[in-house]
PDB file of N, CA and C in Angstrom:
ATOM      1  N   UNK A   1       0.843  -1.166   0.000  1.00  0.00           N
ATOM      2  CA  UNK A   1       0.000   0.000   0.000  1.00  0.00           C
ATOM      3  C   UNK A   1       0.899   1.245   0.000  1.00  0.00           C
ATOM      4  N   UNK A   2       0.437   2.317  -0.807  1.00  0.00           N
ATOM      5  CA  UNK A   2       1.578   3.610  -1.060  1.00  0.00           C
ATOM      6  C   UNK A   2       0.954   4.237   0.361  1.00  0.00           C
ATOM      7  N   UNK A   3       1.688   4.989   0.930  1.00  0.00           N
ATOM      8  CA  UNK A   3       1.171   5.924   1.970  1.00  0.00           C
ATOM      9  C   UNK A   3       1.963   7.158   1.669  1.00  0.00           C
ATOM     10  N   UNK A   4       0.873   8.223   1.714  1.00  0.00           N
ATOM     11  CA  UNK A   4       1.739   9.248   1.573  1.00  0.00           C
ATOM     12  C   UNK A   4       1.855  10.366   2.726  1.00  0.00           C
ATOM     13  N   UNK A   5       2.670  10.973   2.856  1.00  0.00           N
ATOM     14  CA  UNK A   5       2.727  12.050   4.224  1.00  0.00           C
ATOM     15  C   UNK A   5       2.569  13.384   3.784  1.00  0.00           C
ATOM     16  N   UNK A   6       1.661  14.355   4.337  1.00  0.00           N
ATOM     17  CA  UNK A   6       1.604  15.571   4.215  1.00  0.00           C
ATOM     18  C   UNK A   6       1.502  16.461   5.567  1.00  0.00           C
ATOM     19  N   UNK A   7       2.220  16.704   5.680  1.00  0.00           N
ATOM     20  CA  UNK A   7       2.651  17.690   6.508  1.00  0.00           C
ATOM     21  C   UNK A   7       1.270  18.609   7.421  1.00  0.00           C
ATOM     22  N   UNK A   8       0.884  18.487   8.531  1.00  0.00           N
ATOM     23  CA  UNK A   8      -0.157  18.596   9.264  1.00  0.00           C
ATOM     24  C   UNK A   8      -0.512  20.660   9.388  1.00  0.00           C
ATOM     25  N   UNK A   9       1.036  20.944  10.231  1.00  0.00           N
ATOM     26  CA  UNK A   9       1.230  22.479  10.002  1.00  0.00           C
ATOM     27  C   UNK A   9       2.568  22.236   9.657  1.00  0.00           C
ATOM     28  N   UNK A  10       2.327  23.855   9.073  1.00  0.00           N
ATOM     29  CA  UNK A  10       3.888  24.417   8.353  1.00  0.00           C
ATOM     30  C   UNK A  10       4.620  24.841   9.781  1.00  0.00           C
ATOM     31  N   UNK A  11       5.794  24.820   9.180  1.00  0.00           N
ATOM     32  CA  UNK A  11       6.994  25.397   9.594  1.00  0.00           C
ATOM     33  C   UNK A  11       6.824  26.744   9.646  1.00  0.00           C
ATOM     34  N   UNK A  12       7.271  27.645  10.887  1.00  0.00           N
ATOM     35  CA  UNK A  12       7.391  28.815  10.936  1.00  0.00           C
ATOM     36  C   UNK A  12       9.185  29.283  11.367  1.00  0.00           C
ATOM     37  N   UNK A  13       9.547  30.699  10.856  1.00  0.00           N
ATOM     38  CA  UNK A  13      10.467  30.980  11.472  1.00  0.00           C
ATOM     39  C   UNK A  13      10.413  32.570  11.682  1.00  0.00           C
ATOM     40  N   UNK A  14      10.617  32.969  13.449  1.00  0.00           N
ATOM     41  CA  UNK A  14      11.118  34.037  13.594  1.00  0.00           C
ATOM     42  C   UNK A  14      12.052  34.796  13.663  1.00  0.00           C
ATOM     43  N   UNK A  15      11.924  35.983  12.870  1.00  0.00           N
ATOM     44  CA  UNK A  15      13.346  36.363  12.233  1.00  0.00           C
ATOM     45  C   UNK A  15      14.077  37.067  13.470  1.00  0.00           C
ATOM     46  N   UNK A  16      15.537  37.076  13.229  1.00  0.00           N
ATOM     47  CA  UNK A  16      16.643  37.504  14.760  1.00  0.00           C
ATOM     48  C   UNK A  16      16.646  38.785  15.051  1.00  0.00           C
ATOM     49  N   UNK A  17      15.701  39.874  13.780  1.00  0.00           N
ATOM     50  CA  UNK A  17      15.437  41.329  13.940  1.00  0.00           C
ATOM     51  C   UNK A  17      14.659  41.323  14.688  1.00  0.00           C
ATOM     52  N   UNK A  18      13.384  40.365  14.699  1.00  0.00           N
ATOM     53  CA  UNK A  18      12.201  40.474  15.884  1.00  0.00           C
ATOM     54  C   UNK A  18      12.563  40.729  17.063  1.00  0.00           C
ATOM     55  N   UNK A  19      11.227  41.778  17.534  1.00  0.00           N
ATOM     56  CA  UNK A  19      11.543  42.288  18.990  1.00  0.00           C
ATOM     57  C   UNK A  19      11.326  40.682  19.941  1.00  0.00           C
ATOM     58  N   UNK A  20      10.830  39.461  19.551  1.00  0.00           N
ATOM     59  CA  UNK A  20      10.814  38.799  20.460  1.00  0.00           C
ATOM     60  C   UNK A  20      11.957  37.902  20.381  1.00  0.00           C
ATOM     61  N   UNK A  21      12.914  37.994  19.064  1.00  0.00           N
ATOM     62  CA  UNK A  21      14.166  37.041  19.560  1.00  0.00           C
ATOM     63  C   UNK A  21      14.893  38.335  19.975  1.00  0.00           C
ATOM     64  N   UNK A  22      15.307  39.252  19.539  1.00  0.00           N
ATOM     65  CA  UNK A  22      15.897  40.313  20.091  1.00  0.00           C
ATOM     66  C   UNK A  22      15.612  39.675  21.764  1.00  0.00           C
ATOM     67  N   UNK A  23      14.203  39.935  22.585  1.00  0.00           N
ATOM     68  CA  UNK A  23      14.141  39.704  23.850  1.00  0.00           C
ATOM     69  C   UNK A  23      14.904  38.361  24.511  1.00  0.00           C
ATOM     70  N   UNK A  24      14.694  37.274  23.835  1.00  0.00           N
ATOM     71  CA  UNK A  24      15.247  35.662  23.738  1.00  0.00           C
ATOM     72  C   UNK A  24      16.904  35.849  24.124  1.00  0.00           C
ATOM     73  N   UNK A  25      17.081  36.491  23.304  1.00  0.00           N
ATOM     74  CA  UNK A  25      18.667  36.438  22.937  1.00  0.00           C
ATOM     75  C   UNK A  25      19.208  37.654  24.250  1.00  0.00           C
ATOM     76  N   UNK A  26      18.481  38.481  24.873  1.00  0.00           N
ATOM     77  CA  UNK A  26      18.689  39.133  25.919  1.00  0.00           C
ATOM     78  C   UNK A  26      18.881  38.287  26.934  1.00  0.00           C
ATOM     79  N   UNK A  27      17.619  37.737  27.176  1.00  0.00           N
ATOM     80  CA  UNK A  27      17.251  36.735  28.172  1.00  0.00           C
ATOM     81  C   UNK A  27      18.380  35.608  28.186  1.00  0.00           C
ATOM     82  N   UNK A  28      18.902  35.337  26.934  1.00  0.00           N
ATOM     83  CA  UNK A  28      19.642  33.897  27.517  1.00  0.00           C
ATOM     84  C   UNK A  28      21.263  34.809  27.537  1.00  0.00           C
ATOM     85  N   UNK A  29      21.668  35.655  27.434  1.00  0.00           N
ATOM     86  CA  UNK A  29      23.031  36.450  27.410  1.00  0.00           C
ATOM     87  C   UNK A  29      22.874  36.584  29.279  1.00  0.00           C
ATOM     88  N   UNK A  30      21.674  37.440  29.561  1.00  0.00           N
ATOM     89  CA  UNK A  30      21.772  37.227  31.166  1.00  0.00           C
ATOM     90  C   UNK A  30      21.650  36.186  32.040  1.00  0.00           C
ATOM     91  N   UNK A  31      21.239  35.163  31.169  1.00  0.00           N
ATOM     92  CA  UNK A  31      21.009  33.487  31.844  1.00  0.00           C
ATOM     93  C   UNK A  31      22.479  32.897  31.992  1.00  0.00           C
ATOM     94  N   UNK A  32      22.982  32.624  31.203  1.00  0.00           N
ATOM     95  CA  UNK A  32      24.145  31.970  30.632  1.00  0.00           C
ATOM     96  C   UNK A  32      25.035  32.587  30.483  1.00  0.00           C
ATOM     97  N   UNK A  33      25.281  34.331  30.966  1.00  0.00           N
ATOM     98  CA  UNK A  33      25.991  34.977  30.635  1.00  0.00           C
ATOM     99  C   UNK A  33      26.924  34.937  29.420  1.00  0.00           C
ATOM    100  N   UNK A  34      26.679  34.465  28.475  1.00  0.00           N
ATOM    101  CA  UNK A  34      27.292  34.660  26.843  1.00  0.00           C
ATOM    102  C   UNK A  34      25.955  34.445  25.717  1.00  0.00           C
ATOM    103  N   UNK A  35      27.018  34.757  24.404  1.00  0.00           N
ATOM    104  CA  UNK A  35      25.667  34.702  23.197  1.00  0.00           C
ATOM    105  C   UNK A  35      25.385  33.307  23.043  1.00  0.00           C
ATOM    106  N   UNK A  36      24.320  33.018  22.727  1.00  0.00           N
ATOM    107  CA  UNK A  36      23.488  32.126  21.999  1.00  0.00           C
ATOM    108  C   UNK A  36      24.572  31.564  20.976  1.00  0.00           C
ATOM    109  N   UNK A  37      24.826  30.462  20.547  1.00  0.00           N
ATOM    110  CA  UNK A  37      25.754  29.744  19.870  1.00  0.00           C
ATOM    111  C   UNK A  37      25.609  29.073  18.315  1.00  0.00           C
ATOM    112  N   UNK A  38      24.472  29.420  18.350  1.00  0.00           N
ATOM    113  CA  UNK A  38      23.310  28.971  16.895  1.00  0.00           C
ATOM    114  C   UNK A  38      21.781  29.022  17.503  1.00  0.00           C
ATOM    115  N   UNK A  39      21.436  28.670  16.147  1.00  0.00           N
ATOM    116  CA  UNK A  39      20.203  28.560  16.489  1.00  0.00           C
ATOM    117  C   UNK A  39      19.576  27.283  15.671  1.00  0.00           C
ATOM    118  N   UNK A  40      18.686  26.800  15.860  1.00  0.00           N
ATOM    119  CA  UNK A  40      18.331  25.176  15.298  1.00  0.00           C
ATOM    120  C   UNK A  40      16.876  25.528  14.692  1.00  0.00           C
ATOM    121  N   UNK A  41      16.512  24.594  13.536  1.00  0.00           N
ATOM    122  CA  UNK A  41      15.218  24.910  13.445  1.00  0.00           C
ATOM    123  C   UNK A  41      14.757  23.168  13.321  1.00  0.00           C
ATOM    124  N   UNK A  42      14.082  23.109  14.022  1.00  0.00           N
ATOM    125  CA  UNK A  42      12.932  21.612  14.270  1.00  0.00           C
ATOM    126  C   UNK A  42      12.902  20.881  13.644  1.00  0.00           C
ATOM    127  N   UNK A  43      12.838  19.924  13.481  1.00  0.00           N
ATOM    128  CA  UNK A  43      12.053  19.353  12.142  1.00  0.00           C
ATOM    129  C   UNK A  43      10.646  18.189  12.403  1.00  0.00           C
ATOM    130  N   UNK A  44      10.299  18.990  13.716  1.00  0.00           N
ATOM    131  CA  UNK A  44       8.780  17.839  14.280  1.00  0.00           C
ATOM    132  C   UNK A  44       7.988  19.398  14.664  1.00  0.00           C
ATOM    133  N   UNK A  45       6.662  19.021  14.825  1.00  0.00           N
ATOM    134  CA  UNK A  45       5.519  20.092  15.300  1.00  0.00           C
ATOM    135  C   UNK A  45       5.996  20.017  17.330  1.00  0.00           C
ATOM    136  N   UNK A  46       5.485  20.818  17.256  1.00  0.00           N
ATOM    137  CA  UNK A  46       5.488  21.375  19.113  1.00  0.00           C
ATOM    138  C   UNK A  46       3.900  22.434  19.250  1.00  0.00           C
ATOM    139  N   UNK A  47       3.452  22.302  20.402  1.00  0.00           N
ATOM    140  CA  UNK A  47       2.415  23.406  20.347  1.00  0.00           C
ATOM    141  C   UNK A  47       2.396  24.730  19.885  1.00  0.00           C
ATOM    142  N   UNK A  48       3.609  25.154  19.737  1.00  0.00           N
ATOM    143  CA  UNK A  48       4.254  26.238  19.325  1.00  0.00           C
ATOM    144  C   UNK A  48       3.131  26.472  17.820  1.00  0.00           C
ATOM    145  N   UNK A  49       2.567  25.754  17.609  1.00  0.00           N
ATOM    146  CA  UNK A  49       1.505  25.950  16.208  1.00  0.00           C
ATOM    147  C   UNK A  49       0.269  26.378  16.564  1.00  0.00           C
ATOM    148  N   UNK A  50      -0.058  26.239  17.718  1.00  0.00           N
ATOM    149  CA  UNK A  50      -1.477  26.757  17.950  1.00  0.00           C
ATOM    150  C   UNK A  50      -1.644  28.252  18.000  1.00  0.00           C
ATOM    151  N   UNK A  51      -0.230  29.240  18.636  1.00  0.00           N
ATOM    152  CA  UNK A  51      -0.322  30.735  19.007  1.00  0.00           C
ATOM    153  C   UNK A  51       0.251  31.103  17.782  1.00  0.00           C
ATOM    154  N   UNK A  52       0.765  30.569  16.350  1.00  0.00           N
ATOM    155  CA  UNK A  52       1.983  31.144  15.248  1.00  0.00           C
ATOM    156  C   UNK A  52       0.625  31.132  14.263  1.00  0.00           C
ATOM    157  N   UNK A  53      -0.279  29.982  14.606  1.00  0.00           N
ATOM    158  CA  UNK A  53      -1.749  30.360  13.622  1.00  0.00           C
ATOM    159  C   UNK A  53      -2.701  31.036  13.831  1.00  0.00           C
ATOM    160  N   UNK A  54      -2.496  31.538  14.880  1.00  0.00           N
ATOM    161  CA  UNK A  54      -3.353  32.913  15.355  1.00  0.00           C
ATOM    162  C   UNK A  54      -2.303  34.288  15.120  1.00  0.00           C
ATOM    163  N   UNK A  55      -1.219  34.283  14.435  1.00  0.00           N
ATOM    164  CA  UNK A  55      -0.372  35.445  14.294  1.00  0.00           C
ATOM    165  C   UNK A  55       0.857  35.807  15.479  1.00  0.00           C
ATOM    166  N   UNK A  56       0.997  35.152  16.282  1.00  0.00           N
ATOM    167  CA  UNK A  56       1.586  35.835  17.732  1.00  0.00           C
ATOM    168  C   UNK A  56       3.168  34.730  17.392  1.00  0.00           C
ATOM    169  N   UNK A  57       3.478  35.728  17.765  1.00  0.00           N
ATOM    170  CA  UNK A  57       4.914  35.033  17.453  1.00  0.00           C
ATOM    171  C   UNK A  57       5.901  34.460  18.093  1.00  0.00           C
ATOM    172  N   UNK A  58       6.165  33.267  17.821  1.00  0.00           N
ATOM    173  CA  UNK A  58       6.561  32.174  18.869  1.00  0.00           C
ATOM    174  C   UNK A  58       8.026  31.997  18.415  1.00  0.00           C
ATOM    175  N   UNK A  59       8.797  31.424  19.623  1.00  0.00           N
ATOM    176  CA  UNK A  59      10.113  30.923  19.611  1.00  0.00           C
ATOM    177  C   UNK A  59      10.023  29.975  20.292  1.00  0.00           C
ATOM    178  N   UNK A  60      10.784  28.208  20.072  1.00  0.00           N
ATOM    179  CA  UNK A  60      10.470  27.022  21.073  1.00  0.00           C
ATOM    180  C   UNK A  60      11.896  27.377  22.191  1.00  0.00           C
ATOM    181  N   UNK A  61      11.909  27.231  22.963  1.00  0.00           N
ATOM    182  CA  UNK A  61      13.114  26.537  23.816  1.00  0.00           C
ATOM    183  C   UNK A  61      12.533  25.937  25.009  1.00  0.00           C
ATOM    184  N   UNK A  62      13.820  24.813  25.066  1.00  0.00           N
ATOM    185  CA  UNK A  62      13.640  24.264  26.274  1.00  0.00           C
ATOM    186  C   UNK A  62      14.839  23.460  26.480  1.00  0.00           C
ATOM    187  N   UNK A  63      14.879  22.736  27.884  1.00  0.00           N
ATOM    188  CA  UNK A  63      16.344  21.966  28.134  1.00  0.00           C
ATOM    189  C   UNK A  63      15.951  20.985  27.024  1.00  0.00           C
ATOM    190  N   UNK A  64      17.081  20.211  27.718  1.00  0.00           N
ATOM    191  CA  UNK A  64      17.784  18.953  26.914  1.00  0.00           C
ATOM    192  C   UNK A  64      18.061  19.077  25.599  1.00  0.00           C
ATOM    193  N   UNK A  65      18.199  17.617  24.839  1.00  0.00           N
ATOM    194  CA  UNK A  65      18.017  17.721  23.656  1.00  0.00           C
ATOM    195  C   UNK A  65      16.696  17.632  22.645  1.00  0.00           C
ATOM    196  N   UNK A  66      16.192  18.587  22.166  1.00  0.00           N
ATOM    197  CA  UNK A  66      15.235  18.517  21.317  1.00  0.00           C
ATOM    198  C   UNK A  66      14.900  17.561  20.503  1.00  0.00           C
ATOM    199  N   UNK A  67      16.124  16.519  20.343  1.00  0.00           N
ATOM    200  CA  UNK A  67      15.551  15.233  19.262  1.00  0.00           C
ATOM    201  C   UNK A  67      15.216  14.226  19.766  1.00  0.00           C
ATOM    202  N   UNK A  68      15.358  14.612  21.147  1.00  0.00           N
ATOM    203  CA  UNK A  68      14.919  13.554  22.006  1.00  0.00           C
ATOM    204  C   UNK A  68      13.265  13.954  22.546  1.00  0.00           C
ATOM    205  N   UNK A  69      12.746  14.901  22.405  1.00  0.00           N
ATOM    206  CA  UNK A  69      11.544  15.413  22.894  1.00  0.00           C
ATOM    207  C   UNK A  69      10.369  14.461  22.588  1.00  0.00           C
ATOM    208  N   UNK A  70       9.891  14.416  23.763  1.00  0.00           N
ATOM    209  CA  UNK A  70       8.344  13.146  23.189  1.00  0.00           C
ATOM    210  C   UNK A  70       9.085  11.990  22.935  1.00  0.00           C
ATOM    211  N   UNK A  71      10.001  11.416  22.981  1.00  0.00           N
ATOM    212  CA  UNK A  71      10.424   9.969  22.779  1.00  0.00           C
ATOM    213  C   UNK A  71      10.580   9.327  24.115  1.00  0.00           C
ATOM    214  N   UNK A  72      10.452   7.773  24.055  1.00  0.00           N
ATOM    215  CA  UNK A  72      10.739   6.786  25.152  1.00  0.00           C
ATOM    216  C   UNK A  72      12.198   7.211  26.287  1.00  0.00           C
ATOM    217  N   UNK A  73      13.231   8.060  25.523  1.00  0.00           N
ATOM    218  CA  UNK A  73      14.434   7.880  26.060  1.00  0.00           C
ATOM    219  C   UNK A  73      14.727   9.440  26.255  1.00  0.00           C
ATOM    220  N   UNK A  74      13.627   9.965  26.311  1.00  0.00           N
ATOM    221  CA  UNK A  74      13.946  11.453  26.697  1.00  0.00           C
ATOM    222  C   UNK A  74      14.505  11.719  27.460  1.00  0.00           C
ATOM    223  N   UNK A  75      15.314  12.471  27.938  1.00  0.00           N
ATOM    224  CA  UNK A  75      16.031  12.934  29.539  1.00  0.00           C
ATOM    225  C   UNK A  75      16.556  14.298  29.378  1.00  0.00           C
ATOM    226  N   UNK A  76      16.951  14.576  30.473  1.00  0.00           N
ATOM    227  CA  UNK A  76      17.809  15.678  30.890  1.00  0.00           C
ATOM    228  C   UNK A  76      18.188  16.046  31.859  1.00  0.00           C
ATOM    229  N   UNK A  77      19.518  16.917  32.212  1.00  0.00           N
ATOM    230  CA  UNK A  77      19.914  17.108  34.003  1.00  0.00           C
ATOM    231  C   UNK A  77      18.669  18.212  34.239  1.00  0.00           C
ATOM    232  N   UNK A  78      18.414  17.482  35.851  1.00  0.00           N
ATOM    233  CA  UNK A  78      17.660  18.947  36.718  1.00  0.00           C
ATOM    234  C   UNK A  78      18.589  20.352  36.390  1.00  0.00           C
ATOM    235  N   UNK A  79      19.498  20.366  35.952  1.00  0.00           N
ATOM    236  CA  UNK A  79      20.321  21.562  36.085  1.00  0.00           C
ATOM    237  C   UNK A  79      19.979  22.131  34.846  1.00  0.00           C
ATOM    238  N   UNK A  80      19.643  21.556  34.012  1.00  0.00           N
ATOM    239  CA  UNK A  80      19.000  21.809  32.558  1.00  0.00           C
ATOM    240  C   UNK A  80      17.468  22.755  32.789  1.00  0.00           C
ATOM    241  N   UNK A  81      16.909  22.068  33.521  1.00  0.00           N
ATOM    242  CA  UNK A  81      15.703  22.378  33.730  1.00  0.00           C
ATOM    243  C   UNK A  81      15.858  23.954  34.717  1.00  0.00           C
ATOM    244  N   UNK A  82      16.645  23.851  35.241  1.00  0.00           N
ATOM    245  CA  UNK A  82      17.004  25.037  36.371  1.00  0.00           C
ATOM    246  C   UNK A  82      17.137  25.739  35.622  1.00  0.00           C
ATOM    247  N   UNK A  83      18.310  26.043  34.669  1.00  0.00           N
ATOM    248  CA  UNK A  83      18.871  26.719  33.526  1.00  0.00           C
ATOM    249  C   UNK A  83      17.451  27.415  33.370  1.00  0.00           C
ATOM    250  N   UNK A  84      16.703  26.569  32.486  1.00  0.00           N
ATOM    251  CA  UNK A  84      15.762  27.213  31.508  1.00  0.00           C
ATOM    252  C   UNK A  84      14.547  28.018  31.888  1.00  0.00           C
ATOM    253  N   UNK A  85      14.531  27.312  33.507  1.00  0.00           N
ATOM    254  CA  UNK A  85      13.606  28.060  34.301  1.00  0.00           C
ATOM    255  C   UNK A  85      14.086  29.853  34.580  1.00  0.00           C
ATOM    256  N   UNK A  86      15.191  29.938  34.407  1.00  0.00           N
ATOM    257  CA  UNK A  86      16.165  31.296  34.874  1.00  0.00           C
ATOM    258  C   UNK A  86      15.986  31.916  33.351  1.00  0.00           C
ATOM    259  N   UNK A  87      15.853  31.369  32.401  1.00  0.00           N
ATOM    260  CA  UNK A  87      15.760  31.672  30.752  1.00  0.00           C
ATOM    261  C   UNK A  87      14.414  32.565  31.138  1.00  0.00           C
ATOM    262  N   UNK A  88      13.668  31.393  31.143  1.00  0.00           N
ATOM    263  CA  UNK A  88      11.590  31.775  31.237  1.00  0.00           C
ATOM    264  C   UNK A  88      11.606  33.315  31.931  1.00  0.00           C
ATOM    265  N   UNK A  89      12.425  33.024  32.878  1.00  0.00           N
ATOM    266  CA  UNK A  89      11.721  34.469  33.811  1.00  0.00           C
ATOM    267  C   UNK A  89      12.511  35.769  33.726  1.00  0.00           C
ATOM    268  N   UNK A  90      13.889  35.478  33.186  1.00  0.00           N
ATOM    269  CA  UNK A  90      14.293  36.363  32.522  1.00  0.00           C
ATOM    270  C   UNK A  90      13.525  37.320  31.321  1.00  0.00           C
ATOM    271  N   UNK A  91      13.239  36.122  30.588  1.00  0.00           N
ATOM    272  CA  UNK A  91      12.234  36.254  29.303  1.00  0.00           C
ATOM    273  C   UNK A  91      10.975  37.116  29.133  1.00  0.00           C
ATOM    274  N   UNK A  92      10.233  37.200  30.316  1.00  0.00           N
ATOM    275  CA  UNK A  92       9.075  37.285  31.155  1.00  0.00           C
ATOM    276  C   UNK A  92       9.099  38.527  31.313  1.00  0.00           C
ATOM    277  N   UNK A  93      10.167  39.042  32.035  1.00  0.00           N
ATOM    278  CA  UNK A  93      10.424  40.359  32.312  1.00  0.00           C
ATOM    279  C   UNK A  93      10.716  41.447  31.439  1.00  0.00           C
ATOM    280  N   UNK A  94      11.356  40.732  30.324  1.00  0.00           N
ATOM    281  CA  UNK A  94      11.436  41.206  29.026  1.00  0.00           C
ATOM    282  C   UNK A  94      10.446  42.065  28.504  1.00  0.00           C
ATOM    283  N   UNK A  95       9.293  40.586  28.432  1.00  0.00           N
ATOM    284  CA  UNK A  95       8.235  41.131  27.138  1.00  0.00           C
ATOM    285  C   UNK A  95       6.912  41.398  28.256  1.00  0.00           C
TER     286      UNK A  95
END
């Protein structure tokens, strides 16, 4: 049987002029005290589709590794999670 795949939602990307990575990239310089090292773009859906189809403009982060997200063997250090919690509220204050 052929099966074919079509893609559920699109891909979005926010550009690094935006005032909300502009804020991102604030937020993690005072988190981590240095720049951001790249940036990655997905290649699976995240909820991140429900607020980008109403117009509002989204950026994903979170600890660990992202290719591991939603899988059986997901993990990450609590210190990861600490990290990102110090990201969020940095972030917060931002916008």
């Amino acid at each position: 049987m052929e099966i074919n795949y079509e893609p559920f939602h699109l891909a979005w990307k926010t550009e690094l002029s935006h005032e909300l990575s502009k804020a991102c990239i604030s937020a993690y310089k005072e988190n981590f005290g240095k720049e951001p090292t790249g940036y990655d773009f997905w290649d699976f859906s995240t909820n991140g589709v429900a607020p980008v189809s109403m117009g509002i403009p989204t950026i994903d982060f979170g600890p660990g590794e992202y290719k591991l997200a939603h899988m059986r063997n997901e993990n990450c250090d609590v210190s990861q999670i600490i990290d990102a919690c110090g990201f969020y509220t940095r972030l917060i204050n931002k916008i």
